[in-house]
Structures are given as C-alpha cells and as structure tokens.
Protein backbone atom coordinates (compact mmCIF):
# COMPACT_ATOMS: atom_id res chain seq x y z
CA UNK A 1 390.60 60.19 -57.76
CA UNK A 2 388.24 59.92 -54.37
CA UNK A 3 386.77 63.26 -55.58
CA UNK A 4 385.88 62.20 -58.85
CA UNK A 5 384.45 58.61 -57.44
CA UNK A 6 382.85 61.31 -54.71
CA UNK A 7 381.14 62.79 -58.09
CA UNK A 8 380.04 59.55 -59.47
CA UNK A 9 378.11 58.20 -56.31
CA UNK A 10 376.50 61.38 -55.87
CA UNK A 11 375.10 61.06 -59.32
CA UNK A 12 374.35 57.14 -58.80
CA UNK A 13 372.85 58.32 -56.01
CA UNK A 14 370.66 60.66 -57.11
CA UNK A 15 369.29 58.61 -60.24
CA UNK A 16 368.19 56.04 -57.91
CA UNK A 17 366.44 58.20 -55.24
CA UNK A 18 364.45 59.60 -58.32
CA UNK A 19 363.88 56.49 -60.18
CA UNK A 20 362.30 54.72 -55.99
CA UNK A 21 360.27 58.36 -56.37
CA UNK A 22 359.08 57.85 -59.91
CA UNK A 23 358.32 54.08 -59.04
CA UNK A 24 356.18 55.02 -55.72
CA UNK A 25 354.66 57.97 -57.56
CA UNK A 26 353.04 55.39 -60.77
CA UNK A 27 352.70 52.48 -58.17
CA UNK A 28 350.32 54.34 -55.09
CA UNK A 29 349.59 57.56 -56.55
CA UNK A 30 349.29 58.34 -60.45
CA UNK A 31 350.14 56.70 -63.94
CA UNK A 32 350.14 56.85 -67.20
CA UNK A 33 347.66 55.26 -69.39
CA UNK A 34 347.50 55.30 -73.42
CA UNK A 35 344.41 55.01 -74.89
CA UNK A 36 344.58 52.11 -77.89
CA UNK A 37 340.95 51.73 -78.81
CA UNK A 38 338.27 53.61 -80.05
CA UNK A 39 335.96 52.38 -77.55
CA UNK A 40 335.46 55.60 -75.64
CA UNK A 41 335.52 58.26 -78.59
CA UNK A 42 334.83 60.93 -78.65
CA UNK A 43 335.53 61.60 -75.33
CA UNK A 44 338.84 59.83 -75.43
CA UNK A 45 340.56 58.83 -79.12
CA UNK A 46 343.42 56.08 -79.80
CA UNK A 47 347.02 57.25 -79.25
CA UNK A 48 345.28 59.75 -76.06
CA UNK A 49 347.43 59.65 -72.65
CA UNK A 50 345.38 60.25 -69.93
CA UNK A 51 346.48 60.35 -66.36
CA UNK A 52 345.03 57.79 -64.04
CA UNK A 53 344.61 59.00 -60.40
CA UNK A 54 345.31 55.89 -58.22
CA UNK A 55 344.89 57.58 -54.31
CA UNK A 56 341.33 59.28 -54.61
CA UNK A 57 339.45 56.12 -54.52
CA UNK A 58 340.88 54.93 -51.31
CA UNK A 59 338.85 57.92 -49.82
CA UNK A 60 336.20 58.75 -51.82
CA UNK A 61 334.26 55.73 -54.05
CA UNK A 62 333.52 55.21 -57.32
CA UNK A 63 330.86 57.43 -58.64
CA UNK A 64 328.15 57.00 -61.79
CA UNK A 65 330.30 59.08 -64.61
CA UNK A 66 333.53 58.25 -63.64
CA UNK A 67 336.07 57.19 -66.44
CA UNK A 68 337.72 54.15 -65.10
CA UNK A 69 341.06 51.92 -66.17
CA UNK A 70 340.98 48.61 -65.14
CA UNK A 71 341.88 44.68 -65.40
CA UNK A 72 339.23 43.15 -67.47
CA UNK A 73 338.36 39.53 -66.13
CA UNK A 74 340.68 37.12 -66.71
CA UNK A 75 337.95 34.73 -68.18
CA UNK A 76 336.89 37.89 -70.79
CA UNK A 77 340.59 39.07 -71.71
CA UNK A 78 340.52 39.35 -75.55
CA UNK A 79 343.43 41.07 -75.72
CA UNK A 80 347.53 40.75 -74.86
CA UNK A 81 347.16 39.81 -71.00
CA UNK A 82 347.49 42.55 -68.59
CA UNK A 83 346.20 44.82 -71.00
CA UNK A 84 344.01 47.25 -69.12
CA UNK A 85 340.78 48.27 -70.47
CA UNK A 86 339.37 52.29 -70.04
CA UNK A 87 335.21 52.62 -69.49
CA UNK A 88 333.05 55.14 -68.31
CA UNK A 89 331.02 53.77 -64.53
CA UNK A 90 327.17 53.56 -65.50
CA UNK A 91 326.25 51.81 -62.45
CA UNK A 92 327.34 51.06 -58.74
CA UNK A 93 326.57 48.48 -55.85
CA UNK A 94 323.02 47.91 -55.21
CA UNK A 95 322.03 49.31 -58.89
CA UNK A 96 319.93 47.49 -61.18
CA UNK A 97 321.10 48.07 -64.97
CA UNK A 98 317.97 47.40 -67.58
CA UNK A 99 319.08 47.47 -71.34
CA UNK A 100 316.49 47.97 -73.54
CA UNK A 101 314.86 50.18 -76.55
CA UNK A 102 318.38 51.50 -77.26
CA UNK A 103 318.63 53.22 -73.87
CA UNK A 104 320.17 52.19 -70.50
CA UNK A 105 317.74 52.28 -67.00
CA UNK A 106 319.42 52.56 -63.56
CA UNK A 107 317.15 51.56 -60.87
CA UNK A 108 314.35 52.36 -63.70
CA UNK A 109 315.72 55.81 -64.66
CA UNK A 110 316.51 56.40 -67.99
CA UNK A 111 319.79 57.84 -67.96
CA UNK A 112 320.72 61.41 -70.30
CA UNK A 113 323.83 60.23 -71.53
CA UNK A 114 325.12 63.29 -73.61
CA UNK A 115 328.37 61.71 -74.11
CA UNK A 116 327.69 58.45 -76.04
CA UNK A 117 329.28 58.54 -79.50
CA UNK A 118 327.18 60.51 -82.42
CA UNK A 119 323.98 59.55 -80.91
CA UNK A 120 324.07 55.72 -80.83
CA UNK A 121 321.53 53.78 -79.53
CA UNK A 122 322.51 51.32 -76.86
CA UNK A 123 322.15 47.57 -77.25
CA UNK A 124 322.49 44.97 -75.27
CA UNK A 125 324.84 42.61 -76.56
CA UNK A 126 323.69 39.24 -75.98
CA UNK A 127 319.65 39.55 -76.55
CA UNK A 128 318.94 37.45 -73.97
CA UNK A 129 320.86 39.37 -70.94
CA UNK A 130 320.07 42.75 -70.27
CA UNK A 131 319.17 42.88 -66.61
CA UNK A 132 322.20 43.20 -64.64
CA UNK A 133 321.81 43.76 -60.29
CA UNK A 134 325.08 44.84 -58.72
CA UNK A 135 325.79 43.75 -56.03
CA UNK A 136 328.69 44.58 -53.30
CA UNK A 137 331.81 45.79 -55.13
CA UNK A 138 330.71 45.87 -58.22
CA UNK A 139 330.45 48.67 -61.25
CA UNK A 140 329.02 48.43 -64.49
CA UNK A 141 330.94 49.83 -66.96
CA UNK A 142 330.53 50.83 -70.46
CA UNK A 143 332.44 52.97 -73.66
CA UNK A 144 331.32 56.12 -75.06
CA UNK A 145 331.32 54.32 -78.30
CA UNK A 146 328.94 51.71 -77.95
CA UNK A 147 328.97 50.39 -81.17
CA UNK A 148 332.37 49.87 -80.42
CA UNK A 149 332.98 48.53 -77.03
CA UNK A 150 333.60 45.06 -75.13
CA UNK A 151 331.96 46.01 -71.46
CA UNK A 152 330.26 44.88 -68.64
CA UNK A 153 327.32 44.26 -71.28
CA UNK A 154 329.32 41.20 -72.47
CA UNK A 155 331.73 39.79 -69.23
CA UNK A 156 328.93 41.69 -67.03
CA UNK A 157 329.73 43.92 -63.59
CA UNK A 158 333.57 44.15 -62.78
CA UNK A 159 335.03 44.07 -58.91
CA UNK A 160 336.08 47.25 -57.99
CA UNK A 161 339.29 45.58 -56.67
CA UNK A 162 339.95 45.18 -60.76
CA UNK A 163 340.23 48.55 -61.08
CA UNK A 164 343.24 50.69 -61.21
CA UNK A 165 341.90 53.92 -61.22
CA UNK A 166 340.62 57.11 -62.17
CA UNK A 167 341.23 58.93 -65.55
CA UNK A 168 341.07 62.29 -64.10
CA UNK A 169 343.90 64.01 -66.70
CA UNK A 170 343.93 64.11 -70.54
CA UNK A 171 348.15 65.05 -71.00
CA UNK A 172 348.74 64.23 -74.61
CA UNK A 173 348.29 65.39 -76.91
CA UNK A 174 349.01 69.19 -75.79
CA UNK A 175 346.45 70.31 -77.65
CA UNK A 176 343.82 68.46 -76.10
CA UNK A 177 345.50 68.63 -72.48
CA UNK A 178 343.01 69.23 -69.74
CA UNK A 179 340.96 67.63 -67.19
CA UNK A 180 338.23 64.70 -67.91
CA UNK A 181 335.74 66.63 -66.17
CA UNK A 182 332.30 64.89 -64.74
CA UNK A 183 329.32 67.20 -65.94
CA UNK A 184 328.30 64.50 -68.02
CA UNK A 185 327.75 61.91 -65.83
CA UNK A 186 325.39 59.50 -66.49
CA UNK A 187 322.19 61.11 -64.53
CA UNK A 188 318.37 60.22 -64.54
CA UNK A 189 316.46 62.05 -67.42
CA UNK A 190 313.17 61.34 -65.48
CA UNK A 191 312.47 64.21 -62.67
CA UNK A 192 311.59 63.03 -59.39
C-alpha cells in the first residue's frame, strides 16, 4: 500500500513540477499565439501559430520590421477583450510617420516595403490624420494587409509596455514551419 501511494506522489509530483515549468516557460519566456485575422497575409494567414519570443526584448529593443503581438488600447478594443492583436513595427521613438500618396515616410524616407499584401497602396485611414511623431515608448505598427488592418493608423502609436512580444517562430502548420525572418524590414528606398 505505501509503495503504491509512493507511486502516486511521484507521479503527482512530477505533473506539477512540469505544469510550474510550462507556466514559467509561456509567462517570462515564449508562447503561443494563433493568428485569427487576415490582417498580416501573406506573411502570416488565419489559423497560423506563431511563436512569440517574450525575453529578447528585455535586452535588445524593438526594431523597424519586427512582427509584434500585443494588447491593443483598451479605448480601441474592437474585439473579445484581451484579445491580442499581431502587426509588423513601421516606426520607433523619436520617428515621424507621414502617410500619404499610398506610401508610408519615416523621418521623410519612403520606406521599400516588399512585404505589404499584393501590392496595396497604403492609406491613411482617417483623411485628416496622417502625421504621427513618436515619442518615448512608442511604436507604430501596421498589417501586411493594409486593406485589411485596424493599426496604429486608426488608435495611433501603441506603448511598448502593451506589447507582449516578438513573433520570431511560424510552428503550425508543419508545412509552413520556420522562422519569421527580418530581411524585409521596413527600410528607406531613398539612398543617402
């Protein structure tokens, strides 16, 4: 009998050491995200998981290209609450965002953004903002999809304490498994 409740505690014990481990592992480092809308094809598609890297930030900082998950602001939340949005950063502290001619300006670059869904221009969706200055913080953030995205261009820059963290994995499907790599970050088309 003490053997066999030996045998049991062991095995309670074990499922909780792993299930603290999984919990520290999604809370500090990584965790799952599923990708629900279309607002980032065709670089991410509905029903995607992606891996979101939660420790890199605390050492290095956002960068221009990065594929972000985060907390939308409360007073923009169109959908459920505490359903995290997934964007691609355009634009960091001190940058000046210009909207106009169906092209984005950082700092009054014209950025090559190879990534935007089939060629879509980019508007700015309320005609009379499209000048955005960060300031301290603050990213702008947009979807690949444009014609198909709720972003900074509407509830404007986003804290960086809003955001969870990086998308740095694609993980499902298998067939598309593989990192979300950063050659196509957003980068001035003008040389210096």
């Amino acid at each position: 009998m003490s053997r066999s409740l030996g045998c049991l505690f062991e095995v309670l014990e074990t499922l909780l050491v792993t299930l603290v481990f999984f919990l520290a592992v999604q809370l500090f480092v990584a965790q799952p995200f599923h990708v629900e809308q279309p607002s980032m094809e065709n670089t991410l598609m509905p029903d995607q998981y992606v891996l979101v890297d939660k420790i890199t930030p605390r050492f290095t900082d956002y960068q221009r290209g990065d594929i972000v998950v985060f907390n939308p602001p409360s007073s923009w939340a169109s959908g459920p609450a505490g359903t995290p949005y997934i964007k691609r950063v355009i634009a960091v502290a001190s940058d000046t965002v210009d909207i106009h001619d169906g092209h984005v300006f950082v700092d009054g670059k014209e950025l090559s953004e190879p990534y935007v869904y089939e060629g879509q221009a980019t508007e700015p969706l309320d005609a009379a903002k499209h000048i955005w200055k960060l300031t301290a913080g603050q990213l702008f953030v947009m979807g690949d999809h444009r014609g198909d995205s709720q972003d900074s261009r509407v509830f404007g820059p986003i804290d960086k304490a809003s955001v969870i963290g990086r998308a740095l994995i694609r993980y499902w499907p298998l067939a598309n498994f593989g990192p979300l790599s950063q050659p196509n970050a957003p980068t001035s088309s003008a040389t210096p």
